[in-house]
N, C-alpha and C. Protein backbone atom coordinates (compact mmCIF):
# COMPACT_ATOMS: atom_id res chain seq x y z
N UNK A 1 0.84 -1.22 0.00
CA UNK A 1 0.00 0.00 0.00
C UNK A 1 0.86 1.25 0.00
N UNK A 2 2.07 1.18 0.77
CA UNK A 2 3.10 2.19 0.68
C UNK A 2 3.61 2.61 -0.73
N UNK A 3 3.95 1.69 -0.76
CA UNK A 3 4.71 1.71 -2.69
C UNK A 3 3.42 2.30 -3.55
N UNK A 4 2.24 2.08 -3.38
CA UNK A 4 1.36 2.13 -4.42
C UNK A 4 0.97 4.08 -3.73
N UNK A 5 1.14 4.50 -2.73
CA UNK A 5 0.67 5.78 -2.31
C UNK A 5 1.71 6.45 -3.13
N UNK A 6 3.28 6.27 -3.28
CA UNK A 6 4.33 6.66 -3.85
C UNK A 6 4.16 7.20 -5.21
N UNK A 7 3.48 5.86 -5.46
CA UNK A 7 3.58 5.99 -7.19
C UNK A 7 2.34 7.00 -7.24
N UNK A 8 1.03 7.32 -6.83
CA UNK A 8 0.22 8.27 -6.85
C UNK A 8 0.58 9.55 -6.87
N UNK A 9 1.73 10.26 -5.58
CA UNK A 9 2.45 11.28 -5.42
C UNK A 9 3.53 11.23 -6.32
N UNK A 10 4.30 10.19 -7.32
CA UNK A 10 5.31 10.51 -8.04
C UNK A 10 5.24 12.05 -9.00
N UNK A 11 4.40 11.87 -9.20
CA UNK A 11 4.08 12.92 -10.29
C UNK A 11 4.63 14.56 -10.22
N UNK A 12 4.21 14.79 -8.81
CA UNK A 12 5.19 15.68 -8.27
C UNK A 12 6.04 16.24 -7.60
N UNK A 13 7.09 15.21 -7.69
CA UNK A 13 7.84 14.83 -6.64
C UNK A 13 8.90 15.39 -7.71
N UNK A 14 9.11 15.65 -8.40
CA UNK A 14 10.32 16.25 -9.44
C UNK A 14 10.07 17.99 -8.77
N UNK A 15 9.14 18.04 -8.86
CA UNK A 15 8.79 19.59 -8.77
C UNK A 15 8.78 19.99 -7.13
N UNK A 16 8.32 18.85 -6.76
CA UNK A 16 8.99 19.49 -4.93
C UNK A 16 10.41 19.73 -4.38
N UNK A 17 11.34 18.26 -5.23
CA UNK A 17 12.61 18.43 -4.96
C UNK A 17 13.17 19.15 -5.25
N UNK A 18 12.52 20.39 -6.62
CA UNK A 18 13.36 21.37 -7.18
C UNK A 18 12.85 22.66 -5.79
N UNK A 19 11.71 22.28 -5.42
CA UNK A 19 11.21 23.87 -4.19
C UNK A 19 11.92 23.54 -3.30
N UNK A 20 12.80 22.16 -2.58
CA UNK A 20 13.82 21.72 -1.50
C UNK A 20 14.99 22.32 -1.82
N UNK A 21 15.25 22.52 -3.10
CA UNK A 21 16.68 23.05 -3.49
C UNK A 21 16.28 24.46 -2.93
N UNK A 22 15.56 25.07 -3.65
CA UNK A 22 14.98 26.63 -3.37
C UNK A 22 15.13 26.90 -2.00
N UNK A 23 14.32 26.48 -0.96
CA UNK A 23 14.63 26.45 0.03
C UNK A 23 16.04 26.38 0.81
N UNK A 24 16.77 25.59 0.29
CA UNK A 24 17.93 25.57 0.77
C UNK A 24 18.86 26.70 -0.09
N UNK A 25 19.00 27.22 -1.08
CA UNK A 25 19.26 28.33 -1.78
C UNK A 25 18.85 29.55 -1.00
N UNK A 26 17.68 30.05 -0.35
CA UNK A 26 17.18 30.79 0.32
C UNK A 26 17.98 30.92 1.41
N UNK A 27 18.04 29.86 2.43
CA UNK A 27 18.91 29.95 3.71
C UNK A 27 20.30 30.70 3.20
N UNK A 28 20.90 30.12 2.67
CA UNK A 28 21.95 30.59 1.91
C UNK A 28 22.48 32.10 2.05
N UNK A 29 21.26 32.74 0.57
CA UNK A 29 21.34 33.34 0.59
C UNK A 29 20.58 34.75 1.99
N UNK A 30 19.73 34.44 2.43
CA UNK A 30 19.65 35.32 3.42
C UNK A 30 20.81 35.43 4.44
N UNK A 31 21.79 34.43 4.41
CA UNK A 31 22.72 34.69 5.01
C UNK A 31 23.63 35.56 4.84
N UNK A 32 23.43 35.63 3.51
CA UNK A 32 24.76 36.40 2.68
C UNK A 32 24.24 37.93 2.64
N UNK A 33 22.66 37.96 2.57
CA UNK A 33 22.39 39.36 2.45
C UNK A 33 22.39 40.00 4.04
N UNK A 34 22.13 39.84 5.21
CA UNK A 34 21.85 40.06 5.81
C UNK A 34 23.02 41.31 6.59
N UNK A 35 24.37 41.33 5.88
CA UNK A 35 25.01 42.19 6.40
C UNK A 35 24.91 43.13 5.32
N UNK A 36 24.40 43.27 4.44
CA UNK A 36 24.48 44.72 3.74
C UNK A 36 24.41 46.05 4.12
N UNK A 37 23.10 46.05 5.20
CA UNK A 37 22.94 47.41 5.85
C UNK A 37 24.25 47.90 6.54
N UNK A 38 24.37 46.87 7.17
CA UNK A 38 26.06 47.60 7.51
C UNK A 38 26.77 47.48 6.72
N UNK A 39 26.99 47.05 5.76
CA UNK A 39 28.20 47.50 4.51
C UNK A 39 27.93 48.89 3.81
N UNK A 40 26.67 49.15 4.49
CA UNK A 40 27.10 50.65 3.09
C UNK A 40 27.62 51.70 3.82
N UNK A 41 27.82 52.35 3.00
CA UNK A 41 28.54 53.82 3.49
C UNK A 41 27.56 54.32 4.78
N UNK A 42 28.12 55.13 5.94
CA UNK A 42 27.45 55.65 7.12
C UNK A 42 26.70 56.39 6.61
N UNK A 43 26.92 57.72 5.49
CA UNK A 43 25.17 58.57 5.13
C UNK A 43 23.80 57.27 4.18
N UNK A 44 24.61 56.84 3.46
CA UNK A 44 23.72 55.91 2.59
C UNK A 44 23.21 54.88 3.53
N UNK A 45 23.87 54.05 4.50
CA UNK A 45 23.18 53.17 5.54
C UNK A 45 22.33 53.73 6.09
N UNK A 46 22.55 54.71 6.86
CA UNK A 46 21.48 55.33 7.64
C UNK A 46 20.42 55.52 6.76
N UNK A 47 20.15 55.96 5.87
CA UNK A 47 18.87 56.64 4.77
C UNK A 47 18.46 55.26 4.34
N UNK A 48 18.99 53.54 4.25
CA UNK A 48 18.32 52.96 3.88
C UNK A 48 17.80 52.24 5.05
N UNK A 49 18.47 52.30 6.27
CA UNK A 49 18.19 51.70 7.33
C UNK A 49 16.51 52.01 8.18
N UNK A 50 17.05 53.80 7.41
CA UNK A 50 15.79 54.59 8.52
C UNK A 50 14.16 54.32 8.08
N UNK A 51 13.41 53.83 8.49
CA UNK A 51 12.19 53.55 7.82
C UNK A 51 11.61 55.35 7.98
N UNK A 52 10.96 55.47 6.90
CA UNK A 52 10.21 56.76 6.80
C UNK A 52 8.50 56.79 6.92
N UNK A 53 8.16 57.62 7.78
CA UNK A 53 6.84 56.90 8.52
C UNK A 53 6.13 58.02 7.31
N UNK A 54 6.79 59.35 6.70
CA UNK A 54 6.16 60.02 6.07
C UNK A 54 5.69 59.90 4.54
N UNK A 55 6.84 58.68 4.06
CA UNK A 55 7.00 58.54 2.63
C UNK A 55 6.42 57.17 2.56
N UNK A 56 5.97 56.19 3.72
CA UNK A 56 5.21 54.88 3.52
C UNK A 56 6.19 53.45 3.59
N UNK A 57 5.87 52.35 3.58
CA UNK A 57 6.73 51.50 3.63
C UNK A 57 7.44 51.02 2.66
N UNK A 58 8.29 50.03 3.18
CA UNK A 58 9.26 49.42 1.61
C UNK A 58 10.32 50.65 1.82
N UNK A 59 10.51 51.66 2.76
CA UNK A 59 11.31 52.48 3.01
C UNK A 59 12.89 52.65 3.27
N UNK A 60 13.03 51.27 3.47
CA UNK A 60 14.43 51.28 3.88
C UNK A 60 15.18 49.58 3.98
N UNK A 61 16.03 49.45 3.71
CA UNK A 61 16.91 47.54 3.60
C UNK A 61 16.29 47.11 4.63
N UNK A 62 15.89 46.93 5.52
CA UNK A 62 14.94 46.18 6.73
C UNK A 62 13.58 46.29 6.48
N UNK A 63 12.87 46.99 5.82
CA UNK A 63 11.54 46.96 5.76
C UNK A 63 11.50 46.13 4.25
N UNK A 64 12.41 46.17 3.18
CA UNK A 64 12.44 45.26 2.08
C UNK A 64 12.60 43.91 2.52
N UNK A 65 13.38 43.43 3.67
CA UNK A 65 13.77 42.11 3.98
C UNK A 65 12.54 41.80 4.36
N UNK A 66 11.82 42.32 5.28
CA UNK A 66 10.66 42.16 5.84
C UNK A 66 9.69 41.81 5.14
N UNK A 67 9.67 42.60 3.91
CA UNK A 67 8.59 41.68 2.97
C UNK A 67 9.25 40.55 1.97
N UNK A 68 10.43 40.66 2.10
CA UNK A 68 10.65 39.02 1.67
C UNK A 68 10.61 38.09 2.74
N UNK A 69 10.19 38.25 3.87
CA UNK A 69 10.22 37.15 5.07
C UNK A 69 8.54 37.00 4.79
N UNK A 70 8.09 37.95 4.58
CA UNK A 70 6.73 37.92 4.47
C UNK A 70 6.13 36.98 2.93
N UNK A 71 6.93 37.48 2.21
CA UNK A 71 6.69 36.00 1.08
C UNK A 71 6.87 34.93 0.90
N UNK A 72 8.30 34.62 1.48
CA UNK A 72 8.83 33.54 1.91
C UNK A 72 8.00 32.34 2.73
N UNK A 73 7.03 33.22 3.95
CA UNK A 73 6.23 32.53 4.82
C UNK A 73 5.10 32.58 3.84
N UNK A 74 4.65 32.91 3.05
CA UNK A 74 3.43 32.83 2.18
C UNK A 74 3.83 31.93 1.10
N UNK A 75 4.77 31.57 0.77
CA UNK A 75 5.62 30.24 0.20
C UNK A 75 5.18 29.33 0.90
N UNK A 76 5.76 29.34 2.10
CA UNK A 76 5.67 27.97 3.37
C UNK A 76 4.37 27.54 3.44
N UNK A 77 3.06 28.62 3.47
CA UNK A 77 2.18 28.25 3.91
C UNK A 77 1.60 27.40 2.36
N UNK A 78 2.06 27.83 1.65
CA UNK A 78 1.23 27.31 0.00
C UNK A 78 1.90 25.97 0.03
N UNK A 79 3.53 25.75 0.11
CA UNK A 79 3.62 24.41 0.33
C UNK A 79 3.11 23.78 1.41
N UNK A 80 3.10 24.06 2.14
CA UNK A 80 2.59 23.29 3.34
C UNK A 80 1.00 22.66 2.70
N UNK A 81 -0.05 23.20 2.08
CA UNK A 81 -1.19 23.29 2.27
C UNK A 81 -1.46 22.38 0.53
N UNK A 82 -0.29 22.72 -0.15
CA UNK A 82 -0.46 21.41 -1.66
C UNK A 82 -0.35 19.79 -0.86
N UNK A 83 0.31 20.20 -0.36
CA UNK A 83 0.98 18.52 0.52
C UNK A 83 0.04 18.24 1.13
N UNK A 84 -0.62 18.73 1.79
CA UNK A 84 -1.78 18.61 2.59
C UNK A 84 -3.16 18.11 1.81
N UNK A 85 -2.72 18.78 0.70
CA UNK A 85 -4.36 18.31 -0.52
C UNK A 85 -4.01 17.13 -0.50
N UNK A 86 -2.73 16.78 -0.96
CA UNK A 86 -2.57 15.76 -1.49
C UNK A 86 -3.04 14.31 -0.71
N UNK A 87 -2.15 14.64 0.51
CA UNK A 87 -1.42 13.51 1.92
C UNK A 87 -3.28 13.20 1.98
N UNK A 88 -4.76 14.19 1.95
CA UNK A 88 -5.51 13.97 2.16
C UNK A 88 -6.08 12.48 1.54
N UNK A 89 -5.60 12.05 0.38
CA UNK A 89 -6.35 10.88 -0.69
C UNK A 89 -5.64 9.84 0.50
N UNK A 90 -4.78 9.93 1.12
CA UNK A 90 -4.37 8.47 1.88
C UNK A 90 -3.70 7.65 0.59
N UNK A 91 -3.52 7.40 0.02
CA UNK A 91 -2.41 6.61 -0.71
C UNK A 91 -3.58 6.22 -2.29
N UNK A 92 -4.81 6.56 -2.03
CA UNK A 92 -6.08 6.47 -3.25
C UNK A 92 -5.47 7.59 -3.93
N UNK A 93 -6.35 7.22 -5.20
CA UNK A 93 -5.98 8.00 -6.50
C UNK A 93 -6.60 9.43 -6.21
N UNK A 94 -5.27 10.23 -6.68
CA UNK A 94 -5.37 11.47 -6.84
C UNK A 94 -5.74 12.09 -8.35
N UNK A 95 -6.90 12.60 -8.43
CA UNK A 95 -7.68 13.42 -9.67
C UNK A 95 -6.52 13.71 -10.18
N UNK A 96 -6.83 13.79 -11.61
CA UNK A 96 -6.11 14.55 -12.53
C UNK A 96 -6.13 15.91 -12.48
N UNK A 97 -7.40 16.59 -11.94
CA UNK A 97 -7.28 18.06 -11.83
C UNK A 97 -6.65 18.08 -10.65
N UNK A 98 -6.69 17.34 -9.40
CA UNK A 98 -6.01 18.06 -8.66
C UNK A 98 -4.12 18.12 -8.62
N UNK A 99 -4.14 17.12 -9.66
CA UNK A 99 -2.31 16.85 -9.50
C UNK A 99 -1.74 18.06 -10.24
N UNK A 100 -2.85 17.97 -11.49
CA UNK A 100 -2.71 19.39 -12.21
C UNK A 100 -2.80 20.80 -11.43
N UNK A 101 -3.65 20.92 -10.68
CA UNK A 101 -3.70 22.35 -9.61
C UNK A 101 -2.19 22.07 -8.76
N UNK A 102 -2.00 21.21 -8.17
CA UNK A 102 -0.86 21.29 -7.28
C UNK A 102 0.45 21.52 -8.23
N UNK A 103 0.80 20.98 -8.97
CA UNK A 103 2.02 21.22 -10.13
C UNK A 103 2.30 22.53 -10.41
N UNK A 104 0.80 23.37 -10.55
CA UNK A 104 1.24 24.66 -11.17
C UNK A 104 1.31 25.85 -10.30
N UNK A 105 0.66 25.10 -8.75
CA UNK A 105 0.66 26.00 -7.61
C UNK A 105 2.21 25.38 -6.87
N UNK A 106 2.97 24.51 -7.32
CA UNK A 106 3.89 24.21 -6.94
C UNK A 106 5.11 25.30 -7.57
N UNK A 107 5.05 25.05 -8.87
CA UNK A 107 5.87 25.86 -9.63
C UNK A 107 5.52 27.59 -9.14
N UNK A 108 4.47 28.17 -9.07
CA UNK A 108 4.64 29.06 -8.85
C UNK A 108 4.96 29.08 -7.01
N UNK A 109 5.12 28.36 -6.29
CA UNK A 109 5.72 28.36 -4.98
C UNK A 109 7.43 28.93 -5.21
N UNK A 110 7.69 28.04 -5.84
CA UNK A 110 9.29 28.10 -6.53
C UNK A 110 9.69 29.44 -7.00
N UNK A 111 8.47 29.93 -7.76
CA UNK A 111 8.90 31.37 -8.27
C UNK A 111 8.61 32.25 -7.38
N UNK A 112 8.04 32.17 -6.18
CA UNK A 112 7.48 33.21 -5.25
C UNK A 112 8.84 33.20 -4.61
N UNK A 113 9.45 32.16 -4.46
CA UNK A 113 10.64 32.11 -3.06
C UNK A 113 12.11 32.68 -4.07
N UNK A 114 11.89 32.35 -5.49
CA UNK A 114 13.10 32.85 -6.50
C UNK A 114 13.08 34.56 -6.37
N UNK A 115 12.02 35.15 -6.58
CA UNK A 115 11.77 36.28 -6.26
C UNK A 115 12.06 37.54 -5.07
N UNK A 116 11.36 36.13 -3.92
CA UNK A 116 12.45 36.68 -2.82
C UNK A 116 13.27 36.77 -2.20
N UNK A 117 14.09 35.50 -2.82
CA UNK A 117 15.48 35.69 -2.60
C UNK A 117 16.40 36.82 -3.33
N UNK A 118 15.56 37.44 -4.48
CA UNK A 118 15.59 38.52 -5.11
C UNK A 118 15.62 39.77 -4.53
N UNK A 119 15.21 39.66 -3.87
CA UNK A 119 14.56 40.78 -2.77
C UNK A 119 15.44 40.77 -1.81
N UNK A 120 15.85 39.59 -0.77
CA UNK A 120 17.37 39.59 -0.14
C UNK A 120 18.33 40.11 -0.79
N UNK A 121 18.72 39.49 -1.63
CA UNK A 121 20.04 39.80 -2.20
C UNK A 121 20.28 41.26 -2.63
N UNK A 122 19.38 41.97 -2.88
CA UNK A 122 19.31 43.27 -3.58
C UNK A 122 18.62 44.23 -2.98
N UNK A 123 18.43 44.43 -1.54
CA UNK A 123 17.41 44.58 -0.32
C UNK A 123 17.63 46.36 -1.18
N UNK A 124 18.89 46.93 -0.66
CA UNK A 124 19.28 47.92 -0.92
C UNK A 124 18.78 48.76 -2.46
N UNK A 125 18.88 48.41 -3.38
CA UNK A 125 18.12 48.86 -4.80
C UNK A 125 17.13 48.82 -4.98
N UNK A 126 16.10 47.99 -3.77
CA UNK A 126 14.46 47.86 -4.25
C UNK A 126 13.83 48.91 -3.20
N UNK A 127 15.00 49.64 -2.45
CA UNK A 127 13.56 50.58 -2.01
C UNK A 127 13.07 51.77 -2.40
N UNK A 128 12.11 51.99 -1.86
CA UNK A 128 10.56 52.85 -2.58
C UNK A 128 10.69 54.21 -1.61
N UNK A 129 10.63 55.09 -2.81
CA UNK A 129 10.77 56.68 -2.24
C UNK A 129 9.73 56.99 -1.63
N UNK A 130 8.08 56.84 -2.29
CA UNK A 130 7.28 57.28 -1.51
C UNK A 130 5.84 56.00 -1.89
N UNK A 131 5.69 54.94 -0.91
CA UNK A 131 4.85 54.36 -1.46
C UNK A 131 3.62 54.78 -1.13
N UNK A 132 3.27 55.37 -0.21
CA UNK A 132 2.00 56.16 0.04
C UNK A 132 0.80 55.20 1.29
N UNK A 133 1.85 53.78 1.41
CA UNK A 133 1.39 52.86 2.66
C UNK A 133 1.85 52.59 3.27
N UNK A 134 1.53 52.51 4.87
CA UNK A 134 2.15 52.00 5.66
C UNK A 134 3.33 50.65 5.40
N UNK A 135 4.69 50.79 6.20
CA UNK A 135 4.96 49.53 6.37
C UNK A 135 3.89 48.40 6.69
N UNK A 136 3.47 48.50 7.96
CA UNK A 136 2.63 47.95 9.11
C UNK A 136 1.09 47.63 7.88
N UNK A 137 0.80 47.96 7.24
CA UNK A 137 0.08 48.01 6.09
C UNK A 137 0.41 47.00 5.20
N UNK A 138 1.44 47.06 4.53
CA UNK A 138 1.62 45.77 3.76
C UNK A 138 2.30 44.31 4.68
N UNK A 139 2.39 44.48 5.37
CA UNK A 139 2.61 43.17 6.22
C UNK A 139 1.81 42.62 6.78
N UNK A 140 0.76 43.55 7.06
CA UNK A 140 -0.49 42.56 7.43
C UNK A 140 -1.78 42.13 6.73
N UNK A 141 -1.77 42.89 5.49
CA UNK A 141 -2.35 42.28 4.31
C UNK A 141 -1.44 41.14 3.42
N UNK A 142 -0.01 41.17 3.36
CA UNK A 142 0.19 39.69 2.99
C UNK A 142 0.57 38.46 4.55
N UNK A 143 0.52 38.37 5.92
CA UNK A 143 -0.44 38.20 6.66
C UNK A 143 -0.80 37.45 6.60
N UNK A 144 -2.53 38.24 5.79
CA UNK A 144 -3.60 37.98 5.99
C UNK A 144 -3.94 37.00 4.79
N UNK A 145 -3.40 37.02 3.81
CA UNK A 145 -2.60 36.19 2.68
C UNK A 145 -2.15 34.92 2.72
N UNK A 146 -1.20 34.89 3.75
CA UNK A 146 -0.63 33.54 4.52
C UNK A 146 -1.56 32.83 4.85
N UNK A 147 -2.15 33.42 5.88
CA UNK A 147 -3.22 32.92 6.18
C UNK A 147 -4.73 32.61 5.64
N UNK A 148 -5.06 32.99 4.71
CA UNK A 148 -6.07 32.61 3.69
C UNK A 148 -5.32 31.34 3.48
N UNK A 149 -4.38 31.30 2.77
CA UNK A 149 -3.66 29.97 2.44
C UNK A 149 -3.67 29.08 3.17
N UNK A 150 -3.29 29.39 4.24
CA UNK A 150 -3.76 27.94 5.28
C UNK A 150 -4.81 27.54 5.32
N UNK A 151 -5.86 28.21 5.43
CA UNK A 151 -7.46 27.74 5.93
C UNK A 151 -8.19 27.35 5.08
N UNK A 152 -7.96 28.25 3.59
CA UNK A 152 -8.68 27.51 2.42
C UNK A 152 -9.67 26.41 2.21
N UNK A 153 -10.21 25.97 2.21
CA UNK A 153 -11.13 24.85 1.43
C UNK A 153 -10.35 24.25 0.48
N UNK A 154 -10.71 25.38 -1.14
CA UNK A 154 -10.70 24.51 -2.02
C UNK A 154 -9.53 24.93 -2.58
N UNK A 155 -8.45 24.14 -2.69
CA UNK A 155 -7.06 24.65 -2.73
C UNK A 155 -7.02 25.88 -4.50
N UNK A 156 -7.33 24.74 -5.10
CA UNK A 156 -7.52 25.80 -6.57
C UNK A 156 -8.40 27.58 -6.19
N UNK A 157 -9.00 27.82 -5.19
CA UNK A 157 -9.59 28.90 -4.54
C UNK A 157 -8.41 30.28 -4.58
N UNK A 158 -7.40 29.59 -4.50
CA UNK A 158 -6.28 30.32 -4.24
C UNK A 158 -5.14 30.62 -5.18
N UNK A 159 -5.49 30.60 -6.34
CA UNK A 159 -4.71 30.62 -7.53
C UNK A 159 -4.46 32.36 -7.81
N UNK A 160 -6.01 32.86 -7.73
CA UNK A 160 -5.61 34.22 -7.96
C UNK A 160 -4.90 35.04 -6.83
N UNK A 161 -5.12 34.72 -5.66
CA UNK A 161 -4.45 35.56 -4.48
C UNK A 161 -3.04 35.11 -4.80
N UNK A 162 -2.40 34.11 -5.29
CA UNK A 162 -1.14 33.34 -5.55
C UNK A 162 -0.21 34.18 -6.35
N UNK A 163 -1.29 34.83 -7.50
CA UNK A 163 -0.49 35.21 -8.77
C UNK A 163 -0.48 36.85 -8.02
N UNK A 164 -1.52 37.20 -7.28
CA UNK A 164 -1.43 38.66 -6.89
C UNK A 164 0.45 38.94 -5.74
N UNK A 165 0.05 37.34 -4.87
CA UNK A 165 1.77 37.73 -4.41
C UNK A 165 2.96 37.14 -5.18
N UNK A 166 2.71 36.94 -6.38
CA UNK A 166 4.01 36.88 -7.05
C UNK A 166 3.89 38.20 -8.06
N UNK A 167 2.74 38.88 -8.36
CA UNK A 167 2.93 40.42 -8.64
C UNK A 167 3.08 41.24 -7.70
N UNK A 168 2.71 41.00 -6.65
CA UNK A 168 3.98 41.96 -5.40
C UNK A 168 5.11 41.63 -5.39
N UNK A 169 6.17 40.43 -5.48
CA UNK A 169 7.02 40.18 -5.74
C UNK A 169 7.87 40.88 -6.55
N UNK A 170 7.49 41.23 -8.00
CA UNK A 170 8.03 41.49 -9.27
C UNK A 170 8.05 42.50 -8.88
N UNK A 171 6.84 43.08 -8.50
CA UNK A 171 6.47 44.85 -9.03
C UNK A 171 7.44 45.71 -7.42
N UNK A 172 7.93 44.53 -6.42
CA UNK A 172 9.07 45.18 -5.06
C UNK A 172 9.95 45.33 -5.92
N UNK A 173 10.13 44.02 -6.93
CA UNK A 173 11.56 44.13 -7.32
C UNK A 173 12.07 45.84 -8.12
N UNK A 174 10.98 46.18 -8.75
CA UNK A 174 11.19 47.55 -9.61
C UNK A 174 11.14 48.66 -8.66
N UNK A 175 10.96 48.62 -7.37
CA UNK A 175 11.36 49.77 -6.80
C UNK A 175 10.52 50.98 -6.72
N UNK A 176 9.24 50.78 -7.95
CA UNK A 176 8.39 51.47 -8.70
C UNK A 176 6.71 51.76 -7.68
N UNK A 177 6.17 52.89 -6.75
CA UNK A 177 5.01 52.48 -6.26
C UNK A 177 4.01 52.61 -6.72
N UNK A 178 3.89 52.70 -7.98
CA UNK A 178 2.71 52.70 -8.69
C UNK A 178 2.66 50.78 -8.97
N UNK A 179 3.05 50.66 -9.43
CA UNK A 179 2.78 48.75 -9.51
C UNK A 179 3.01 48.01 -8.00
N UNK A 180 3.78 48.28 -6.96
CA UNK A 180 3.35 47.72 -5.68
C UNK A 180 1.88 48.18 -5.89
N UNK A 181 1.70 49.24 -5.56
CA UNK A 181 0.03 49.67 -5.43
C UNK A 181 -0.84 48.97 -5.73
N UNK A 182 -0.86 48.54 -7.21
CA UNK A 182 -1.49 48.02 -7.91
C UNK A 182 -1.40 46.50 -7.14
N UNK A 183 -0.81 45.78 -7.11
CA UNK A 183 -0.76 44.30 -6.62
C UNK A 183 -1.08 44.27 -5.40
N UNK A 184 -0.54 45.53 -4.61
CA UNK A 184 -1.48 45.38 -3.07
C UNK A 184 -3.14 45.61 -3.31
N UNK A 185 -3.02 45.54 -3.92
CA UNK A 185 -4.44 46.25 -4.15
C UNK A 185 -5.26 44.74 -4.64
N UNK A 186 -4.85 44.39 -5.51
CA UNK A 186 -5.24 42.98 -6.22
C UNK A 186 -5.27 42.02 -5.39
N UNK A 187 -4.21 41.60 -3.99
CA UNK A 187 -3.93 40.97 -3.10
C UNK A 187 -4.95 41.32 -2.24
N UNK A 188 -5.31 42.68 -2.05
CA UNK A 188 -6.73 42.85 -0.79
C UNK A 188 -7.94 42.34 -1.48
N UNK A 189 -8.01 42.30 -2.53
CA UNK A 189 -9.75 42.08 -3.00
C UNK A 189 -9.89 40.85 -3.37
N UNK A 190 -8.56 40.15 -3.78
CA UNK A 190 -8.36 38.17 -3.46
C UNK A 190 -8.83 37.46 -1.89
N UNK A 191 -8.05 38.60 -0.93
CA UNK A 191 -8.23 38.12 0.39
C UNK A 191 -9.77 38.50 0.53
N UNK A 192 -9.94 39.65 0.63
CA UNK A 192 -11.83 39.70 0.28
C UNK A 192 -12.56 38.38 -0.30
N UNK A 193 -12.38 38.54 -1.05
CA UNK A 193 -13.41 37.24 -2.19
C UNK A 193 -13.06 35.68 -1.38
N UNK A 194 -12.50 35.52 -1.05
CA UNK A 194 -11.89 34.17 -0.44
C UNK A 194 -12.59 34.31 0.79
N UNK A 195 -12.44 35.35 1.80
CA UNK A 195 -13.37 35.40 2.42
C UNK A 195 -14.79 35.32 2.67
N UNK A 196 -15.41 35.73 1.51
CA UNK A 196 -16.55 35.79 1.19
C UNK A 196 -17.36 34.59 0.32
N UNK A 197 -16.28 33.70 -0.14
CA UNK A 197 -16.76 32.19 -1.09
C UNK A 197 -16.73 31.28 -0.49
N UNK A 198 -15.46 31.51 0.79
CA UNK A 198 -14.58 30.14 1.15
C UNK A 198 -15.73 28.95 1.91
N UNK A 199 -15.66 28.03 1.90
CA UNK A 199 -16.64 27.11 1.97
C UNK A 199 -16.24 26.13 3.58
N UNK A 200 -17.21 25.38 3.87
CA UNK A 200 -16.37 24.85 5.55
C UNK A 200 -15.33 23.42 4.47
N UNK A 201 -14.42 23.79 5.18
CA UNK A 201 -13.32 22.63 4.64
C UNK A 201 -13.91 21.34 4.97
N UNK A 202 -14.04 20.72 4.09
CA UNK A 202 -14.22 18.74 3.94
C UNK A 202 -13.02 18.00 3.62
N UNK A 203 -12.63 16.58 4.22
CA UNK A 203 -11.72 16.30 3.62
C UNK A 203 -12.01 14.78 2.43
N UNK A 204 -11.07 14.62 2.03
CA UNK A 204 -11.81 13.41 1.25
C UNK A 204 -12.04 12.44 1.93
N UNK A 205 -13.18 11.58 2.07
CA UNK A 205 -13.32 10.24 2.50
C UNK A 205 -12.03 8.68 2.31
């Protein structure tokens, strides 16, 4: 029965071992970024260090890390919660749609955590002159993100809030607050709607 649950989960087991590498790439590198703030020059450290409560968040190399810790854990929670669809069949056949939903919510797991290791490494070049939101603001709407992800129902439910934090991802990377805006924005009305559809979780028989 063991062997035969195996061969059910084979399917994406190529694509997890590549998000294990990721993961371990991540440690890595947050290691490596984590002294930058003190590497820069004393006027330039200070100005990226200082969060600006007037110009909004994403303000400074610690408030950028912060939202890659914040994606990173919105990674964790999406893997955590495919495995969980899955581990649900007990070693019975897993749908074709759902191996298909997990594969492509897998792959984009991979690209959420590629992104923010993007965001480590380069903490210093992605921050935002005036985003017009709180730090404390975007951390608890992706959060609240994470957490949609955990509680979910119907795992495919969560595809669009998925793609909204890998367009926060991209659009940190440009530095730019007109496209954060935009994806925070897309990310609140995902967490809305999910709220408002999400169904009482069943598991499979």
């Amino acid at each position: 029965m063991a062997n035969e649950a195996k061969d059910k989960v084979d399917p994406l087991d190529a694509v997890t071992d590549v998000v294990a590498g990721a993961v371990a790439g991540m440690v890595v590198k947050n290691t490596a970024a984590e002294p930058s703030p003190a590497a820069s020059p004393a006027a330039g450290g200070d100005a990226a260090r200082a969060p600006s409560a007037a110009n909004g968040g994403l303000a400074s190399v610690t408030q950028i890390v912060e939202l890659a810790d914040q994606l990173s854990a919105c990674a964790d929670q999406l893997h955590e919660r495919i495995m969980r669809d899955i581990r649900a069949y007990d070693g019975g056949a897993v749908p074709a749609q759902v191996q298909a939903t997990a594969r492509a919510l897998l792959e984009d797991e991979l690209l959420l955590r590629q992104r923010a290791n993007g965001l480590y490494a380069d903490a210093a070049t992605h921050i935002v002159k005036s985003l017009g939101k709180s730090q404390q603001n975007v951390v608890a709407l992706t959060s609240a993100a994470a957490e949609k992800i955990r509680k979910i129902a119907l795992i495919g439910d969560i595809t669009g809030l998925v793609a909204g934090l890998l367009g926060l991802a991209g659009a940190a990377a440009t530095g730019q607050a007109g496209p954060i805006l935009a994806a925070l924005d897309k990310i609140h009305t995902h967490v809305k709607d999910i709220k408002t559809h999400q169904a009482p979780a069943s598991k499979p028989a």
